[in-house]
Protein backbone atom coordinates (compact mmCIF):
# COMPACT_ATOMS: atom_id res chain seq x y z
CA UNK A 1 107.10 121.68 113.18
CA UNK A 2 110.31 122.97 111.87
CA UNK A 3 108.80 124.54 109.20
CA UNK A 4 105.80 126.14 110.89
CA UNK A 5 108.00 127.72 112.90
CA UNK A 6 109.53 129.14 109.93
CA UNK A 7 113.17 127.86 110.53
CA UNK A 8 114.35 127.92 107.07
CA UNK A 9 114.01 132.09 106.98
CA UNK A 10 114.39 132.36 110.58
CA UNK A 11 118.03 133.30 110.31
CA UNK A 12 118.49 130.95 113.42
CA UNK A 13 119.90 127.44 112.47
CA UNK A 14 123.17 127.35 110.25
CA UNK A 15 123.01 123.73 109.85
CA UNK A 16 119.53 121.48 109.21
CA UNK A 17 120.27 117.82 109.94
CA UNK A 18 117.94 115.28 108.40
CA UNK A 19 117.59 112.19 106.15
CA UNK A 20 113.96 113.19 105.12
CA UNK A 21 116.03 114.91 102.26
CA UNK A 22 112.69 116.45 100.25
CA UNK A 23 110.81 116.99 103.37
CA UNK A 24 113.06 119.27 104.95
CA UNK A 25 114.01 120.89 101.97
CA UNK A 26 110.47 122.74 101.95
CA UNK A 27 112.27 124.71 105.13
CA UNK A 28 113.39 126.75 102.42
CA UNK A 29 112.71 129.12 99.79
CA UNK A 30 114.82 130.86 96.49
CA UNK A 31 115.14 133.77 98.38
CA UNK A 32 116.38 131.72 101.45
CA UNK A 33 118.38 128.50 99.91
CA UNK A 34 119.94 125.72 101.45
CA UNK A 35 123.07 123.49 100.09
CA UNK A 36 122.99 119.67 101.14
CA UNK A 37 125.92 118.10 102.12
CA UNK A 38 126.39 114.72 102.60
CA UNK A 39 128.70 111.96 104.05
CA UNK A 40 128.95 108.98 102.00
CA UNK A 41 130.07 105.57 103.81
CA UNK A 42 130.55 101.95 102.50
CA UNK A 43 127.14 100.79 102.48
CA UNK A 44 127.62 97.43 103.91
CA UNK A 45 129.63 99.64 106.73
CA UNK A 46 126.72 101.73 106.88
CA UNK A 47 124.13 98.85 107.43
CA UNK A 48 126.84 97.31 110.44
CA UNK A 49 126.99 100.61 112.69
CA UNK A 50 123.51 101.41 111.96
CA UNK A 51 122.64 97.61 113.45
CA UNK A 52 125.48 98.86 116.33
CA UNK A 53 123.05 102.08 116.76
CA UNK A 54 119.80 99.77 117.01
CA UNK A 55 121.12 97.12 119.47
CA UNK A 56 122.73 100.71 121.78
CA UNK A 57 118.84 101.80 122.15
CA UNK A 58 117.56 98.40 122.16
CA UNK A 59 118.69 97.90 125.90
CA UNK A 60 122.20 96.24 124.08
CA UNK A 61 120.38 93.52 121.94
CA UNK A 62 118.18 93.20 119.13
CA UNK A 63 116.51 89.47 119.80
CA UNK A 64 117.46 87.16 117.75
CA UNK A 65 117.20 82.93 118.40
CA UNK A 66 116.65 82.06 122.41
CA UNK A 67 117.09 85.58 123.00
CA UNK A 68 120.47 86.00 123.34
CA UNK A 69 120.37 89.04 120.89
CA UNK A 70 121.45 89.41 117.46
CA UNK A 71 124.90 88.40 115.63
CA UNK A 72 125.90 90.55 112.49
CA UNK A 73 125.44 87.59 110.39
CA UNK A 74 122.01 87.56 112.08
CA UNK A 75 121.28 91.07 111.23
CA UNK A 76 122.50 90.44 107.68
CA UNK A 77 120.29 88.16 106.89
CA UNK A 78 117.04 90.22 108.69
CA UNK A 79 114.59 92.31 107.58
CA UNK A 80 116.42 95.74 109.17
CA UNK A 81 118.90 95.78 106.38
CA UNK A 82 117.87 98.84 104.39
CA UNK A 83 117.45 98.25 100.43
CA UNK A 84 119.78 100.39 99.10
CA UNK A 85 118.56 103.25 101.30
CA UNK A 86 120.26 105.92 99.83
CA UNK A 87 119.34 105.30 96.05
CA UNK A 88 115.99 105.32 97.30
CA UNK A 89 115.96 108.22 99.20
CA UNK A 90 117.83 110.93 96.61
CA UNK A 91 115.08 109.14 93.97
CA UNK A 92 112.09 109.01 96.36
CA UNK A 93 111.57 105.08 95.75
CA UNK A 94 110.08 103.12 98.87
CA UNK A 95 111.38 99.67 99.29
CA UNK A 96 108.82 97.74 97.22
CA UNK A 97 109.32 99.86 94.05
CA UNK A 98 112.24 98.38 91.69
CA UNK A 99 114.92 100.54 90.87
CA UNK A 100 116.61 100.82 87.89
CA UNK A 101 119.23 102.08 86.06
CA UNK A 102 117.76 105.81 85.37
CA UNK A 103 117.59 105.57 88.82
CA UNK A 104 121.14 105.38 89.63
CA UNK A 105 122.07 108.07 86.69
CA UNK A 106 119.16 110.27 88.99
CA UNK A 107 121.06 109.50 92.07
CA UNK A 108 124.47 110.28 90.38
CA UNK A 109 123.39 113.66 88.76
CA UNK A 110 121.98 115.17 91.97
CA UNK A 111 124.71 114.25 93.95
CA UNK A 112 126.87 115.82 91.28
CA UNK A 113 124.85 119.05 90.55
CA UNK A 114 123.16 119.81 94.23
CA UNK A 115 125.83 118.25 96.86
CA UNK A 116 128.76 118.80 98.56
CA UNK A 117 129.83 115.41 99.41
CA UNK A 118 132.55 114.06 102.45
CA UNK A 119 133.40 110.23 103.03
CA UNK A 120 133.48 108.99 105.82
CA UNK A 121 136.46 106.79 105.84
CA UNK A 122 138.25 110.27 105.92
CA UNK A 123 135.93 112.22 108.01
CA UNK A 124 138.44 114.85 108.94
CA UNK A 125 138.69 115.98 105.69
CA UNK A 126 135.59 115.81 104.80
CA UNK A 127 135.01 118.03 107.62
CA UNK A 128 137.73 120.45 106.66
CA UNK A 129 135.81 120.39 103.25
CA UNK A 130 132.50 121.56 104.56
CA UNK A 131 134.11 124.10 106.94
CA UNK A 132 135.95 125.71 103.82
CA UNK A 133 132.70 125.76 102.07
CA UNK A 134 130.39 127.50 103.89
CA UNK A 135 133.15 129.69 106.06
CA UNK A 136 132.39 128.31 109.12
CA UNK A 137 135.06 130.42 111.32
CA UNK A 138 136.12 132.03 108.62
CA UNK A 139 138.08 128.72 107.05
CA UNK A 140 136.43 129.90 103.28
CA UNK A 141 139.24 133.11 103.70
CA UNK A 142 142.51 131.62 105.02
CA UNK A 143 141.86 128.25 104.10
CA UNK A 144 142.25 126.72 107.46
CA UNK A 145 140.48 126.57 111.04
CA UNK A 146 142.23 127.84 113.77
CA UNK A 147 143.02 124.68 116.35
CA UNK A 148 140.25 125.58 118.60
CA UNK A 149 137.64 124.77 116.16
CA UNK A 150 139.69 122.12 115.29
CA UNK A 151 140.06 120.09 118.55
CA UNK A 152 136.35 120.94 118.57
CA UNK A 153 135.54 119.43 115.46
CA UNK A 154 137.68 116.40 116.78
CA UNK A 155 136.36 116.02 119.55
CA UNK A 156 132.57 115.57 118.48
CA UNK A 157 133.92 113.33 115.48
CA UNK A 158 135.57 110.88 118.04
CA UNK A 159 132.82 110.93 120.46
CA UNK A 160 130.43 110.10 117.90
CA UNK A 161 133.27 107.08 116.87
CA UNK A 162 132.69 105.81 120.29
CA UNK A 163 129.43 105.32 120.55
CA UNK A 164 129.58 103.99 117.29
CA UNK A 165 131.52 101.02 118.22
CA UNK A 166 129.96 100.70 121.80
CA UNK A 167 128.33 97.42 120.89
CA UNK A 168 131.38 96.12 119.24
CA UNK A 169 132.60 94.69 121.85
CA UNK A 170 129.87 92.38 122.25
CA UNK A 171 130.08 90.98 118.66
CA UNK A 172 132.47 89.14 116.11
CA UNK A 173 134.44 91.27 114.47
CA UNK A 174 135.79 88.88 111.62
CA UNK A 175 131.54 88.76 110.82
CA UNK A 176 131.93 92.55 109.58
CA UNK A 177 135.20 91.35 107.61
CA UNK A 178 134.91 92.03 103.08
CA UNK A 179 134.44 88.09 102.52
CA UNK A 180 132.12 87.52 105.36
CA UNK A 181 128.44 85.62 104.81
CA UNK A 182 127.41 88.86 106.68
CA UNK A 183 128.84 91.05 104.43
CA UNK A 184 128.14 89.35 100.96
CA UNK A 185 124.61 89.33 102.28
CA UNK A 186 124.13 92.99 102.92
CA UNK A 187 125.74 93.80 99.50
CA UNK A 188 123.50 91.92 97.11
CA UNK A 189 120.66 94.30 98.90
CA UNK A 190 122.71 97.73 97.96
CA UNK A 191 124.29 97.31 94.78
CA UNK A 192 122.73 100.29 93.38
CA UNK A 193 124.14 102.04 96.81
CA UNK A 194 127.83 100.90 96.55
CA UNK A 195 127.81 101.84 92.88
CA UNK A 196 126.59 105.71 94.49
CA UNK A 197 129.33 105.05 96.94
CA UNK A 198 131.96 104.60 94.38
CA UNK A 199 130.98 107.59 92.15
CA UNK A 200 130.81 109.53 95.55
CA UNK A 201 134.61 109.00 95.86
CA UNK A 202 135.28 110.23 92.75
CA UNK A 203 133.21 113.48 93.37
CA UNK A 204 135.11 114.18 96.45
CA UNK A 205 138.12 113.71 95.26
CA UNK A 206 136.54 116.43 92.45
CA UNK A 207 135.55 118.72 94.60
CA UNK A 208 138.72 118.42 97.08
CA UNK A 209 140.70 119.74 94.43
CA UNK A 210 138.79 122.74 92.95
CA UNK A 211 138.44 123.99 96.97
């Protein structure tokens, strides 16, 4: 729809939020470009508040035995764990395709040549980054946002925090610990993802200091 209605050249939309990465990068054109930008998390982290996400719209639960909804051990050993999800989606590999090691060098080059990466374990500054970047309120000339657009920023970040951790309360927290069953489980399905993760660090780090 988005692109029928011509977004990409429309002048309207400073920001295009998606993780159909090729699909909605037909929005635009060489005479109307986008940039992605992307925040990199943990993936074992990622897999825990995305299963936190599910069980929010889920009426609080995902089921899991006698119904009394889903533990994060339970989720780590179900089939919603994603497969090294974003490998797969910079390479365009669906779950049943092996990936490889081309693959990851792929993954690592496009994130290297086409993206302006944050982390989300310092989210802040990732967001300075991006602001700095593309001159949103004129940070790309001083350097800085003014504190309005910083409390701003702020507050959206920690709102989105809280809802992230809404269903925390209603699970083990030790079970999302390095070490855990849970979390050795979700790692042997996104090797190929932390390895991305780690090289993601380094780029930000990169790109932190050339800014």
């Amino acid at each position: 729809r988005a692109s029928a209605l011509a977004l990409g050249t429309s002048g309207m939309a400073d920001v295009a939020h998606s993780s159909l990465l090729y699909e909605v990068s037909e929005l635009f054109s060489p005479t109307n470009q986008g940039r992605l930008f992307v925040m990199s998390r943990h993936p074992v982290e990622r897999e825990f508040a995305r299963f936190r996400y599910m069980r929010r719209w889920n009426e609080g639960k995902l089921l899991g035995d006698h119904n009394k909804g889903m533990t994060y051990t339970d989720f780590a050993h179900s089939e919603y764990v994603a497969d090294n999800w974003m490998t797969r989606t910079l390479v365009r590999k669906k779950e049943d395709e092996e990936l490889t090691a081309q693959d990851m060098h792929v993954a690592k080059e496009i994130l290297r040549r086409k993206a302006l990466v944050g982390l989300y374990s310092d989210i802040m500054g990732a967001t300075r980054h991006y602001a700095r970047h593309f001159g949103w309120d004129h940070a790309r000339n001083g350097g800085k946002l003014n504190r309005g657009a910083l409390s701003c920023f702020e507050r959206a970040i920690l709102d989105g925090m809280e809802k992230d951790l809404e269903q925390a309360g209603y699970l083990v927290e030790k079970d999302t610990r390095e070490g855990s069953v849970a979390w050795g489980k979700i790692m042997s399905k996104n090797k190929f993802d932390f390895e991305l993760y780690i090289y993601s660090q380094q780029l930000y780090k990169f790109q932190i200091s050339l800014s």
